[in-house]
PDB file of N, CA and C in Angstrom:
ATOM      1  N   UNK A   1     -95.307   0.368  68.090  1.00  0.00           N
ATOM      2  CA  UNK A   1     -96.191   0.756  67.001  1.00  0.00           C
ATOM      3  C   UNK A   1     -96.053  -0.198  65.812  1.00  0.00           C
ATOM      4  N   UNK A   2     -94.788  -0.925  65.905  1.00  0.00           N
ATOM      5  CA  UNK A   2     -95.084  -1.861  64.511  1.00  0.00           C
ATOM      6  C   UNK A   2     -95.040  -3.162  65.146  1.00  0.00           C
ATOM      7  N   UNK A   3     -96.000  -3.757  64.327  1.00  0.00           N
ATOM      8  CA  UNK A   3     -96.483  -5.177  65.115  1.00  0.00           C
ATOM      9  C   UNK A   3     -95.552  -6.285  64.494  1.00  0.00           C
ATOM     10  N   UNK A   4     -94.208  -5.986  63.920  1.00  0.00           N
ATOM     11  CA  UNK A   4     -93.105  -6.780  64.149  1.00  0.00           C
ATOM     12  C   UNK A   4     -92.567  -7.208  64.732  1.00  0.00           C
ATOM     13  N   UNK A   5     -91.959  -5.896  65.965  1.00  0.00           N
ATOM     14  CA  UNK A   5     -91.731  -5.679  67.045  1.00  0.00           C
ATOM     15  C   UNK A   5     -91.576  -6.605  67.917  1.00  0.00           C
ATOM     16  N   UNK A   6     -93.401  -6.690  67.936  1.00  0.00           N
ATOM     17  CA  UNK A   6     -93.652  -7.463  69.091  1.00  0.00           C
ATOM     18  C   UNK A   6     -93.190  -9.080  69.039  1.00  0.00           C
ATOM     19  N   UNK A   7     -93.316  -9.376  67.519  1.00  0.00           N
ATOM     20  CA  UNK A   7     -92.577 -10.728  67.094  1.00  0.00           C
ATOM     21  C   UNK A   7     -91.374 -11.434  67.127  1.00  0.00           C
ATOM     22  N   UNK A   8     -90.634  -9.961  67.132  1.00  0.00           N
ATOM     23  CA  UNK A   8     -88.944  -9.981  67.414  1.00  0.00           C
ATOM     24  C   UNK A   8     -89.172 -10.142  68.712  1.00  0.00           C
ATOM     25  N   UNK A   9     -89.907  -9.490  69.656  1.00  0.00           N
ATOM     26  CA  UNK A   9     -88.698 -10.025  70.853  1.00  0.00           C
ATOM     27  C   UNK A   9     -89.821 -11.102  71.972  1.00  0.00           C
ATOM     28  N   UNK A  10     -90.505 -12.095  70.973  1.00  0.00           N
ATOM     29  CA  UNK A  10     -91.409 -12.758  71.446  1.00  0.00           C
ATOM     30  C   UNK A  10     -90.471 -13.915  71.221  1.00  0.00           C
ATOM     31  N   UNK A  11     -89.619 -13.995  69.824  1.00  0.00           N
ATOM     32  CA  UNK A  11     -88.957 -14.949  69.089  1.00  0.00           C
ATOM     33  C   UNK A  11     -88.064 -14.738  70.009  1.00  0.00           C
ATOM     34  N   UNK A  12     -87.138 -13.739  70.335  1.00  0.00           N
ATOM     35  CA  UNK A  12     -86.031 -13.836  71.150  1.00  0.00           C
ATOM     36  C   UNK A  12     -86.341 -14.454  72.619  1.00  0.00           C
ATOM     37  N   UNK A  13     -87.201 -13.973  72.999  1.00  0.00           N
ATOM     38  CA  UNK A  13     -87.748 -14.120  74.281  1.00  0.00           C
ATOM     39  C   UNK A  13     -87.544 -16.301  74.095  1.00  0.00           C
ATOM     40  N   UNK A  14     -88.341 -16.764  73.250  1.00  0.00           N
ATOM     41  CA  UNK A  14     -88.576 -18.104  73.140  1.00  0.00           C
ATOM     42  C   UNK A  14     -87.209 -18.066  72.575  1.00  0.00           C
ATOM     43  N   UNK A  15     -86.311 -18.070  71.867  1.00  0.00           N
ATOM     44  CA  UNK A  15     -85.150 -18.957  71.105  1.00  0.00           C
ATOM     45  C   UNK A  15     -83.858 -18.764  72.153  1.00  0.00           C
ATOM     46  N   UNK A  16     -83.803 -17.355  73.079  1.00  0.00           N
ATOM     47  CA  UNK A  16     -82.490 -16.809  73.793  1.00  0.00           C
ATOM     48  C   UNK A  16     -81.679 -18.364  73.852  1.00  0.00           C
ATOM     49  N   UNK A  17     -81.949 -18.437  75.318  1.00  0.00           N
ATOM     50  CA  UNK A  17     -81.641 -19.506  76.067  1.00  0.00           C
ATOM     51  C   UNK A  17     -81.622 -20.399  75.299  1.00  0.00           C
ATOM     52  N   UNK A  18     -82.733 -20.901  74.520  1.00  0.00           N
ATOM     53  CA  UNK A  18     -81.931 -22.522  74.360  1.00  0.00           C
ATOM     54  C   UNK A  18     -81.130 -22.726  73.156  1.00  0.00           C
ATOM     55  N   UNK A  19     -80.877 -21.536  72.217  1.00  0.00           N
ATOM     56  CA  UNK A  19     -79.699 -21.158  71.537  1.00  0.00           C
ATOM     57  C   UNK A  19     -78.673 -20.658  72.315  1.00  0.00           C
ATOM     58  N   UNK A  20     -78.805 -20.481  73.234  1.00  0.00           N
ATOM     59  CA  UNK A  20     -77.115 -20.095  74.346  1.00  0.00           C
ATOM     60  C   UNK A  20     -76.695 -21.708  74.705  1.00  0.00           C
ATOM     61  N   UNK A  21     -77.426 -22.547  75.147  1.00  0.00           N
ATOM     62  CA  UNK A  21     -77.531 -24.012  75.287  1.00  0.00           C
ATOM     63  C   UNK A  21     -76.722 -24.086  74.322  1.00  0.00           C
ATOM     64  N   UNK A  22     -77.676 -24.640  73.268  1.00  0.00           N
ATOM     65  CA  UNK A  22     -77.207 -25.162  71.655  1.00  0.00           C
ATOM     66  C   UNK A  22     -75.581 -24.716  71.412  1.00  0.00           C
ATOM     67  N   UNK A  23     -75.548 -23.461  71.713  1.00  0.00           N
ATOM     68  CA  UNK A  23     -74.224 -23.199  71.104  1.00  0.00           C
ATOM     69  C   UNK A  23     -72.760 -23.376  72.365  1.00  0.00           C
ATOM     70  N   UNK A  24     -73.402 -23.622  73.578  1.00  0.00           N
ATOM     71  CA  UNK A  24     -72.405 -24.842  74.195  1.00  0.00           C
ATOM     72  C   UNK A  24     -72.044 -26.364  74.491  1.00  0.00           C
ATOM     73  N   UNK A  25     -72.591 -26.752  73.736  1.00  0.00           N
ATOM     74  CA  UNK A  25     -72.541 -28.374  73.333  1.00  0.00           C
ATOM     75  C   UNK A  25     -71.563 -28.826  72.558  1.00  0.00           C
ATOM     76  N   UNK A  26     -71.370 -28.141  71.469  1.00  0.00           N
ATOM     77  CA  UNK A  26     -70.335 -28.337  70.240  1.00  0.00           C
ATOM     78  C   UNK A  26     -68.766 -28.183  71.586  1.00  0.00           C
ATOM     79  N   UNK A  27     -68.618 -27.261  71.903  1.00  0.00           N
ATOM     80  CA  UNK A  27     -67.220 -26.829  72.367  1.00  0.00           C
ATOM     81  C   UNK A  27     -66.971 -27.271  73.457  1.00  0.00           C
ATOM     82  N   UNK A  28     -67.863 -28.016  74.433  1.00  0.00           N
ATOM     83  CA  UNK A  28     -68.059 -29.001  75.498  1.00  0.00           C
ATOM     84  C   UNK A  28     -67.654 -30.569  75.126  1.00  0.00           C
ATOM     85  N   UNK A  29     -68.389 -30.941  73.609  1.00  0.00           N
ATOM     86  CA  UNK A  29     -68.507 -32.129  73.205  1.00  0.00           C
ATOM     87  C   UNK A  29     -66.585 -31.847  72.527  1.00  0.00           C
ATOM     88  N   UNK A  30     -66.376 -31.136  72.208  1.00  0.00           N
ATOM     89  CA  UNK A  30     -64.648 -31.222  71.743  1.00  0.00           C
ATOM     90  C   UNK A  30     -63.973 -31.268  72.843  1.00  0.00           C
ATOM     91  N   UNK A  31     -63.855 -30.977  74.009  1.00  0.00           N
ATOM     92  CA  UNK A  31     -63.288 -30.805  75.146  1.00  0.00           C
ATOM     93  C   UNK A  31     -62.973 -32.625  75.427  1.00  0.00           C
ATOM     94  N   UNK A  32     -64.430 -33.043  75.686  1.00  0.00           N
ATOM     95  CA  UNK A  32     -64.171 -34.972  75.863  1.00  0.00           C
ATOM     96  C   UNK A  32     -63.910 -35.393  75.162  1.00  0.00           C
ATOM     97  N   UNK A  33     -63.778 -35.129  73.702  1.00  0.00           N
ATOM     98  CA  UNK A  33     -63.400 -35.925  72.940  1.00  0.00           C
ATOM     99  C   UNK A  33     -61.925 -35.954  72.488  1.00  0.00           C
ATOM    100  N   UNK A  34     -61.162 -34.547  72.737  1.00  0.00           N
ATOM    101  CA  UNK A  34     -59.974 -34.723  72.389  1.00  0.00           C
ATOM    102  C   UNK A  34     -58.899 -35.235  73.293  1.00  0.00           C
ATOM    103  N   UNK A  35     -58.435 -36.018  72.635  1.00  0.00           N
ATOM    104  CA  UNK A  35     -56.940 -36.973  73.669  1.00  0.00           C
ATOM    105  C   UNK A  35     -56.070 -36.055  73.600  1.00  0.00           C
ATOM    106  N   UNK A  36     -55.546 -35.369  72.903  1.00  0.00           N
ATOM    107  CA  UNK A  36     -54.026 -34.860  72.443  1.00  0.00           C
ATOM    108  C   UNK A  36     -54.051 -33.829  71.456  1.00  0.00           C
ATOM    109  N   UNK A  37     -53.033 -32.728  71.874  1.00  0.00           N
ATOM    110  CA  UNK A  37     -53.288 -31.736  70.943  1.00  0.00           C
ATOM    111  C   UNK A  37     -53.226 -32.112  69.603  1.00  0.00           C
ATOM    112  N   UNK A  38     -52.077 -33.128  69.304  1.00  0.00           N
ATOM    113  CA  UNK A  38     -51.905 -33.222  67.591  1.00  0.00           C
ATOM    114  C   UNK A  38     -53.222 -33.394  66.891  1.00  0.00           C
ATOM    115  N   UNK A  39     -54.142 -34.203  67.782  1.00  0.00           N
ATOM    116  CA  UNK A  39     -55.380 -34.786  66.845  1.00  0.00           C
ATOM    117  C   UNK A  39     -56.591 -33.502  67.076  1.00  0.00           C
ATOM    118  N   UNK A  40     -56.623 -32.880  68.314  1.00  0.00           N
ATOM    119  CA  UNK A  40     -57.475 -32.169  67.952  1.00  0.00           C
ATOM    120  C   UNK A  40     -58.392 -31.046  67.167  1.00  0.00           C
ATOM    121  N   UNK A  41     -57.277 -30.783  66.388  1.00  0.00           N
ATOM    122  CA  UNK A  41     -57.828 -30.458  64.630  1.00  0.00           C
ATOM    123  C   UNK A  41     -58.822 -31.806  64.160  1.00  0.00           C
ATOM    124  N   UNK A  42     -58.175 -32.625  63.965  1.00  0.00           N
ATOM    125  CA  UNK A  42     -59.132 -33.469  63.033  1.00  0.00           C
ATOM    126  C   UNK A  42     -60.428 -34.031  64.114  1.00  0.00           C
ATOM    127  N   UNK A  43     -60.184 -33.856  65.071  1.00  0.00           N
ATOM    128  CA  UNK A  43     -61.262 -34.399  65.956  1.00  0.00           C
ATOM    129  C   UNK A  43     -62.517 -33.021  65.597  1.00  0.00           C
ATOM    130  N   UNK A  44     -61.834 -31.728  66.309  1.00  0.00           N
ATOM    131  CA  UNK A  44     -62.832 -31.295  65.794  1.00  0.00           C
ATOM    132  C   UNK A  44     -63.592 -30.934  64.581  1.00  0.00           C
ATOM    133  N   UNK A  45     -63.024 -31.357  63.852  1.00  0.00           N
ATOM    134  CA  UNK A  45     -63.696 -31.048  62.207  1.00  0.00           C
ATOM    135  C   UNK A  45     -64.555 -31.949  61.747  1.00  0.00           C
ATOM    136  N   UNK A  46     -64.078 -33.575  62.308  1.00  0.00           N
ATOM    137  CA  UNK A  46     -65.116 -34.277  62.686  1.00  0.00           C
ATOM    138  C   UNK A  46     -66.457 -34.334  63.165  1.00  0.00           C
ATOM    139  N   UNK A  47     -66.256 -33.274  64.670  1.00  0.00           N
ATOM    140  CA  UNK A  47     -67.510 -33.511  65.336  1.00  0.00           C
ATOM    141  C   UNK A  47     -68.009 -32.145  64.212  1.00  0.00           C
ATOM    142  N   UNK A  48     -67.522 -30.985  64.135  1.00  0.00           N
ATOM    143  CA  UNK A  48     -68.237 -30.298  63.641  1.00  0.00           C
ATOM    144  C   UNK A  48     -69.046 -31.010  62.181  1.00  0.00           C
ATOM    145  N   UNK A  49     -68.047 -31.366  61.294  1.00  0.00           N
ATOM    146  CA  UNK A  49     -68.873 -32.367  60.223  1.00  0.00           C
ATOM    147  C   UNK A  49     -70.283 -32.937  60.313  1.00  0.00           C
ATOM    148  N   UNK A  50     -70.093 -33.692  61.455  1.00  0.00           N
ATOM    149  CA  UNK A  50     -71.394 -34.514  61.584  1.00  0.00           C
ATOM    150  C   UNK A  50     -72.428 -33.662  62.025  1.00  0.00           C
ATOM    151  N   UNK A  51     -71.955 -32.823  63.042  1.00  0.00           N
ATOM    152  CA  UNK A  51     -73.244 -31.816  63.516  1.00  0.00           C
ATOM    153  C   UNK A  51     -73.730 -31.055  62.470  1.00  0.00           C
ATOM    154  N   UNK A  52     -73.090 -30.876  61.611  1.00  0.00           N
ATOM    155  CA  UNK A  52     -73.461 -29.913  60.104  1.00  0.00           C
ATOM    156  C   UNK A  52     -74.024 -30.739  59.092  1.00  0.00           C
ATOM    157  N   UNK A  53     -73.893 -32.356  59.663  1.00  0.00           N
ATOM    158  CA  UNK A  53     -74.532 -33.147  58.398  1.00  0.00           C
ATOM    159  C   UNK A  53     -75.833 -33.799  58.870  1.00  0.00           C
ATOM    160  N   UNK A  54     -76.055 -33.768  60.429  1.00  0.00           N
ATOM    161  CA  UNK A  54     -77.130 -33.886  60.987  1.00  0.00           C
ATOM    162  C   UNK A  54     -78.050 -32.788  61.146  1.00  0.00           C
ATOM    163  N   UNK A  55     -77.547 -31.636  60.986  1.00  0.00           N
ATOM    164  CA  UNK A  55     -78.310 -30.380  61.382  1.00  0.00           C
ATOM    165  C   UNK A  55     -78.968 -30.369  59.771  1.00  0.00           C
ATOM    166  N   UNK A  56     -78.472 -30.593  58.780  1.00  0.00           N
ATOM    167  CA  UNK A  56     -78.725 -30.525  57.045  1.00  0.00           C
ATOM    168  C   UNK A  56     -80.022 -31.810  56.883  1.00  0.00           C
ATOM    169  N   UNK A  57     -79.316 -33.013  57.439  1.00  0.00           N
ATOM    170  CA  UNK A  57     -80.712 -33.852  57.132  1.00  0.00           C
ATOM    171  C   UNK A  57     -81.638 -33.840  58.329  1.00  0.00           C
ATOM    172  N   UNK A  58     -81.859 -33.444  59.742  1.00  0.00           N
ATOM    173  CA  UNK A  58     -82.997 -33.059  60.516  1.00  0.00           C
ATOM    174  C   UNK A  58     -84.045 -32.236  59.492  1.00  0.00           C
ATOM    175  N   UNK A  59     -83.068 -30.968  59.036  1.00  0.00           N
ATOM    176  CA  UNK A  59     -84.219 -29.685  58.574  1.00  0.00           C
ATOM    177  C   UNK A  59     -84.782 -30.365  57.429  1.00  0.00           C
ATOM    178  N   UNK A  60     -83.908 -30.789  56.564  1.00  0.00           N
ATOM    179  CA  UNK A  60     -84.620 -31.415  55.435  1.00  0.00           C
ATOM    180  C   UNK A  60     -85.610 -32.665  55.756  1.00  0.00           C
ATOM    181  N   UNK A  61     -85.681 -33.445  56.409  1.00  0.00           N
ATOM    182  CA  UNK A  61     -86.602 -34.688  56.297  1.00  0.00           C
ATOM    183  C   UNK A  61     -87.745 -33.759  57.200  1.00  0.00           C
ATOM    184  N   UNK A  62     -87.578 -33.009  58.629  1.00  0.00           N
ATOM    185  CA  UNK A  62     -88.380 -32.430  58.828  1.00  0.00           C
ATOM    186  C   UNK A  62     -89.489 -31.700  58.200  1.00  0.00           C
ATOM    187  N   UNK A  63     -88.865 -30.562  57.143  1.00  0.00           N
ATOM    188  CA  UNK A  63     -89.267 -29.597  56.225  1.00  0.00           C
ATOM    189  C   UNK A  63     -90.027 -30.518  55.054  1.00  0.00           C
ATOM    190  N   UNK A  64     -89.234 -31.239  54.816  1.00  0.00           N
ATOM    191  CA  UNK A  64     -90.479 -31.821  53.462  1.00  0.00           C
ATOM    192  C   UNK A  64     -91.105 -33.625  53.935  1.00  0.00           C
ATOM    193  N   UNK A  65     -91.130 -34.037  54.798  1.00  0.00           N
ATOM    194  CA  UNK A  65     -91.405 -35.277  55.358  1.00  0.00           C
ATOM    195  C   UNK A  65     -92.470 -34.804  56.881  1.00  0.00           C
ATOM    196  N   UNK A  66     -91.688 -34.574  58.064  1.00  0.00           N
ATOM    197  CA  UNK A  66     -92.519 -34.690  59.136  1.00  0.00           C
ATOM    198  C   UNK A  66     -93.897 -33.937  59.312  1.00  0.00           C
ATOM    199  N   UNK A  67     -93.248 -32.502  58.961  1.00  0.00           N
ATOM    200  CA  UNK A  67     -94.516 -31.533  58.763  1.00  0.00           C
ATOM    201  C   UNK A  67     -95.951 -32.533  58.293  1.00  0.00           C
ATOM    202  N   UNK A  68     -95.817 -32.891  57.339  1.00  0.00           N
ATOM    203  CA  UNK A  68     -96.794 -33.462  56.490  1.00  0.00           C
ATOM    204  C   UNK A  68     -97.506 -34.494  57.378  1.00  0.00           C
ATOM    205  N   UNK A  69     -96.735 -35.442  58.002  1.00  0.00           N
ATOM    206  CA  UNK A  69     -97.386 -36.557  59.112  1.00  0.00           C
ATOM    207  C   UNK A  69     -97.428 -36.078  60.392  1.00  0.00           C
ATOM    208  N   UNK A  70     -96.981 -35.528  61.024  1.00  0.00           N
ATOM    209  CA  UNK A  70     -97.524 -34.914  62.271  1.00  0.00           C
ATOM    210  C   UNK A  70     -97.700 -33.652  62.669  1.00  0.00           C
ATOM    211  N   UNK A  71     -98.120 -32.951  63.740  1.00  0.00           N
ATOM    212  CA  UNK A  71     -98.544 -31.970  64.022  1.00  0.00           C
ATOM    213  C   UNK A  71     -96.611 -31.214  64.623  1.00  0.00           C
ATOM    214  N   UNK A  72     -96.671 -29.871  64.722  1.00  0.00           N
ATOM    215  CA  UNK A  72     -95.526 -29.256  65.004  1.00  0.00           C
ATOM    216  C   UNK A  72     -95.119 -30.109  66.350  1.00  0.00           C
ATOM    217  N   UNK A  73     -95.992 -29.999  67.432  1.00  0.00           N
ATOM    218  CA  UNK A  73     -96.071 -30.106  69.015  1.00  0.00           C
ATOM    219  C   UNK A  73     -95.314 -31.343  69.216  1.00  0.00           C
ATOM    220  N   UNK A  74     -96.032 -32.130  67.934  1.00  0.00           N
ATOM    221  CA  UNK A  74     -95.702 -33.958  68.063  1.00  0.00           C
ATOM    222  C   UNK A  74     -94.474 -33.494  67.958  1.00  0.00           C
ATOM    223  N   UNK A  75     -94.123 -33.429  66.697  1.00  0.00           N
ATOM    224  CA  UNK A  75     -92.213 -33.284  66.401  1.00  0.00           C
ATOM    225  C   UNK A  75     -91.418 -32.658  67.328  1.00  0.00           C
ATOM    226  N   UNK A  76     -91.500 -31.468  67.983  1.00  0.00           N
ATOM    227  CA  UNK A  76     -90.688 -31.022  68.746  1.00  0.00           C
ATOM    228  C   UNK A  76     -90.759 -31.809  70.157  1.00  0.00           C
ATOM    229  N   UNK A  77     -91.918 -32.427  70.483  1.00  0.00           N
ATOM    230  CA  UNK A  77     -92.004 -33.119  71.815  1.00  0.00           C
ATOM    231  C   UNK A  77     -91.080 -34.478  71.833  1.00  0.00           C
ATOM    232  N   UNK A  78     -90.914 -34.718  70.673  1.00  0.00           N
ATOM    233  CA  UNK A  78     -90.440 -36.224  69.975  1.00  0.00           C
ATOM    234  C   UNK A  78     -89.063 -35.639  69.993  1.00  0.00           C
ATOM    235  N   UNK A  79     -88.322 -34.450  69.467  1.00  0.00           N
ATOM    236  CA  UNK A  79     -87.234 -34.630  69.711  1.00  0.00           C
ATOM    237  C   UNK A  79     -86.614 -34.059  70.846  1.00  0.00           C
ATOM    238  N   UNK A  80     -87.224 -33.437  71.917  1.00  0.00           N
ATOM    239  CA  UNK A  80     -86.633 -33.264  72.790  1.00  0.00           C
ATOM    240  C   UNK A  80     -86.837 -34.774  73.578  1.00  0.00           C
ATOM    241  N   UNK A  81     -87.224 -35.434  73.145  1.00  0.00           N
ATOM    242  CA  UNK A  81     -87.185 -37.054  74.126  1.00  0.00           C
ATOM    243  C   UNK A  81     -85.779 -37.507  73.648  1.00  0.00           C
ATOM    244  N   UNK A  82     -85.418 -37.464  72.074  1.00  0.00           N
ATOM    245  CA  UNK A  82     -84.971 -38.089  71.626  1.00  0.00           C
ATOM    246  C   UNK A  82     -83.386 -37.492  71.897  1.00  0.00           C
ATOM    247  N   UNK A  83     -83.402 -35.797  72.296  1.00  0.00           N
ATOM    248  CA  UNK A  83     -82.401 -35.489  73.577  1.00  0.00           C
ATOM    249  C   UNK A  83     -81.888 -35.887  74.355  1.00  0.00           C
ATOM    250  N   UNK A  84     -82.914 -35.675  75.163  1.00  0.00           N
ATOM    251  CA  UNK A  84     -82.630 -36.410  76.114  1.00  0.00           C
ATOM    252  C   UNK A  84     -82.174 -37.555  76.761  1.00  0.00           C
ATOM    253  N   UNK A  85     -82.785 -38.409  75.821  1.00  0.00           N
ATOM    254  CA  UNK A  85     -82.527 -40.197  75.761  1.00  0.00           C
ATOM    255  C   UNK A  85     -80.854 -40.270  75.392  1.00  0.00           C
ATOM    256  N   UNK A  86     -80.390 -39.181  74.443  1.00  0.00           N
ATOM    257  CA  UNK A  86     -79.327 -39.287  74.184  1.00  0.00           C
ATOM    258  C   UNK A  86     -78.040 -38.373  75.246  1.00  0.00           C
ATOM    259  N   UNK A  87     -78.766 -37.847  75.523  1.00  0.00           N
ATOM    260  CA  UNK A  87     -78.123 -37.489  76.735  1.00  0.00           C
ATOM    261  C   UNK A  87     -77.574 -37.709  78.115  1.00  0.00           C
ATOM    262  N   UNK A  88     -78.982 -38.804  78.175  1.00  0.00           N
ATOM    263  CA  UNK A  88     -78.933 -39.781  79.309  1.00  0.00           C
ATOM    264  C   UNK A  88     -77.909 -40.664  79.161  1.00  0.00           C
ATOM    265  N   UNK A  89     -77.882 -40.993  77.999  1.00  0.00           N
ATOM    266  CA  UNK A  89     -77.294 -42.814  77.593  1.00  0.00           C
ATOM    267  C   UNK A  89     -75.802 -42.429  77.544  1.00  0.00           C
ATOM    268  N   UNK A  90     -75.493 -40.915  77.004  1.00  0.00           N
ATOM    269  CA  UNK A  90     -73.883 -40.089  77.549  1.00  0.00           C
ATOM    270  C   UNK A  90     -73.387 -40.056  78.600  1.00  0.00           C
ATOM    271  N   UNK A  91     -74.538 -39.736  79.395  1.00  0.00           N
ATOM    272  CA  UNK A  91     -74.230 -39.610  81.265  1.00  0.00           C
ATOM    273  C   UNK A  91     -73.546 -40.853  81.730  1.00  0.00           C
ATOM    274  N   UNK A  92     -74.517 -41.705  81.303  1.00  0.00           N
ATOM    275  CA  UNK A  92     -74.527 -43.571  81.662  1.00  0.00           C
ATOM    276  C   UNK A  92     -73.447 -44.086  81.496  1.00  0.00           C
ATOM    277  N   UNK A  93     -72.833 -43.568  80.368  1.00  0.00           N
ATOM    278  CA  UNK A  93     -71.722 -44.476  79.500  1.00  0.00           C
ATOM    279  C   UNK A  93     -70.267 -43.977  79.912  1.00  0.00           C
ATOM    280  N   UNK A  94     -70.421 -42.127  80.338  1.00  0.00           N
ATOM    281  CA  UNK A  94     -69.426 -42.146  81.153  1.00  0.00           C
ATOM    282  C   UNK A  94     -68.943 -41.391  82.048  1.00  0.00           C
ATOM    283  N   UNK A  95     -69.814 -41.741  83.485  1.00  0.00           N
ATOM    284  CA  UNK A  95     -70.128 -41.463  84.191  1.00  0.00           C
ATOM    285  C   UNK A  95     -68.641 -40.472  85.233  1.00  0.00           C
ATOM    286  N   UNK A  96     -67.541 -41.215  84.893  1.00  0.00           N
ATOM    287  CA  UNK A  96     -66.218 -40.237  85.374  1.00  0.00           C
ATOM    288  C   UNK A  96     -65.551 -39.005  84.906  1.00  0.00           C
ATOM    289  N   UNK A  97     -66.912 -38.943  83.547  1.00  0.00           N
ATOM    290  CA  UNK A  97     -66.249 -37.198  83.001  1.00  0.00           C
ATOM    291  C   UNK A  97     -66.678 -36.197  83.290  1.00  0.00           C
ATOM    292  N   UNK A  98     -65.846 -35.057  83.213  1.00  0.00           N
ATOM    293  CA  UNK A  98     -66.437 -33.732  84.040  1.00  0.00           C
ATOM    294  C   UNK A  98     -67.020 -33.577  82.559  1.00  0.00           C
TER     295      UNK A  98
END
C-alpha cells in the first residue's frame, strides 16, 4: 500500500549482490597484500586509506563534474570497463595468487 515499498526492495533487489561483492574486495585485497603479521596493521590502513580516498574523489568529481557531461548509462558503463580492465591487468600481473 505505500509506494515506497515498492522502491525499497526494487533498490535492494538492484544494490544486494553487488554490495555483497563490493564488500569482499577490501578483505581479499588485505589477504595478498600482507607479508607478515608485524606490518599488517599498517598495510591495512593503507589499503583502507586509499579506498576511502578514492571512494571520496569518484563521488565528488562524479556528483559535480560527470553528471553534467554524460548521461548516467555512459558513466556507469565506463566504470565497470574501467573494473574490469583493472581487474584483468591484477589477474595478468599475478597470475600464481590464490
Amino acid at each position: 500500500s505505500d509506494p515506497r515499498f515498492g522502491s525499497l526492495v526494487t533498490c535492494v533487489g538492484l544494490f544486494l549482490v553487488p554490495t555483497i561483492f563490493a564488500g569482499m574486495v577490501s578483505p581479499y585485497a588485505i589477504r595478498i597484500i600482507v607479508k607478515d603479521r608485524e606490518s599488517s596493521g599498517h598495510d591495512a590502513g593503507y589499503l583502507y586509506f586509499i579506498s576511502t580516498l578514492g571512494s571520496s574523489f569518484g563521488t565528488l568529481v562524479t556528483a559535480f563534474y560527470l553528471v553534467l557531461l554524460f548521461e548516467v548509462n555512459t558513466i556507469l558503463m565506463a566504470a565497470i570497463g574501467v573494473s574490469v580492465i583493472l581487474g584483468s591487468l591484477g589477474a595478468i600481473m599475478n597470475p600464481g595468487r590464490e
